[in-house]
Protein backbone atom coordinates (compact mmCIF):
# COMPACT_ATOMS: atom_id res chain seq x y z
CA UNK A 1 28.15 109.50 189.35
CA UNK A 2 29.13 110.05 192.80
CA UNK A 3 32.37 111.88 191.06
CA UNK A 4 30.34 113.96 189.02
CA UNK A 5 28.35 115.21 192.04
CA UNK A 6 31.78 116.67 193.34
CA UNK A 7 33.29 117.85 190.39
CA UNK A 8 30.51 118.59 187.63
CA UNK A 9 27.99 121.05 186.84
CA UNK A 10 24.63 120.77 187.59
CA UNK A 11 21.70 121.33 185.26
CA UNK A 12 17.71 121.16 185.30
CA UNK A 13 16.03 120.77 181.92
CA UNK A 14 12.64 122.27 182.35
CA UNK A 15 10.70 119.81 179.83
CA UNK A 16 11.38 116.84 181.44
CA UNK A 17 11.62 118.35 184.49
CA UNK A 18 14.84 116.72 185.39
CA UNK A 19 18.39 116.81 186.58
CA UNK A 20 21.66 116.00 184.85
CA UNK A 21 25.20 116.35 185.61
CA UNK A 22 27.99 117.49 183.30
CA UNK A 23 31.25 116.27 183.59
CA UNK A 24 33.55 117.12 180.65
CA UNK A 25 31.71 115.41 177.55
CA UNK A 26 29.90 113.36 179.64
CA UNK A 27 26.07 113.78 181.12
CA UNK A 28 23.80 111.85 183.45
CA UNK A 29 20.36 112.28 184.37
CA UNK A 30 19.03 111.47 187.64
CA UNK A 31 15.72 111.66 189.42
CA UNK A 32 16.15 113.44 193.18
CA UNK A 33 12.97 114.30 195.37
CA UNK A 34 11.68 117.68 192.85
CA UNK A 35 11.39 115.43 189.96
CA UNK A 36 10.22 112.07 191.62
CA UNK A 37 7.26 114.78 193.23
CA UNK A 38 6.87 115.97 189.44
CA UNK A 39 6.18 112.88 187.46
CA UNK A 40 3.96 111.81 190.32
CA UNK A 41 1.83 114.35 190.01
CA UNK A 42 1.83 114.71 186.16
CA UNK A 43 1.04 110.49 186.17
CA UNK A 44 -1.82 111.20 188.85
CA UNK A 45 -3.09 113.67 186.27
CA UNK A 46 -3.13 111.20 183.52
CA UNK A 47 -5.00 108.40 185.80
CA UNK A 48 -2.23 106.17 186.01
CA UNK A 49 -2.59 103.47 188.22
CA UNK A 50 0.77 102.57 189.27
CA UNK A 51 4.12 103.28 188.91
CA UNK A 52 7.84 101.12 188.51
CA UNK A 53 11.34 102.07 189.67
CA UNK A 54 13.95 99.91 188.73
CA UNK A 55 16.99 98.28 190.74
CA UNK A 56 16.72 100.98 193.50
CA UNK A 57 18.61 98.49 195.81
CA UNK A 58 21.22 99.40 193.18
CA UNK A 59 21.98 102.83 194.60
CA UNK A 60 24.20 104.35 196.36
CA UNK A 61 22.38 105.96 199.51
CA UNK A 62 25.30 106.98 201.13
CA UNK A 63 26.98 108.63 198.13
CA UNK A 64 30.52 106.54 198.27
């Protein structure tokens, strides 16, 4: 992914109101600090209570 950053394209898909990268024939999504904010605030709107994320110890913080 970190590879992608450098050499793909960028996207935002305004439904999910999300990121993805496109490298070649192959896409990832990701969440960065617009979308986190957005699904936040569209889960505080629907009275969630709480919310889950993951592995984050998995990523890379330092983008190597």
């Amino acid at each position: 992914i970190c590879e992608m950053f450098k050499n793909g394209t960028k996207h935002y898909d305004n439904a999910s109101q999300m990121h993805y990268l496109v490298a070649g024939n192959t896409w990832v999504g990701y969440e960065d600090t617009e979308s986190i904010r957005a699904k936040i605030t569209w889960m505080g709107n629907l009275g969630v209570l709480g919310v889950m994320f993951s592995a984050i110890d998995l990523d890379d913080f330092k983008g190597t």
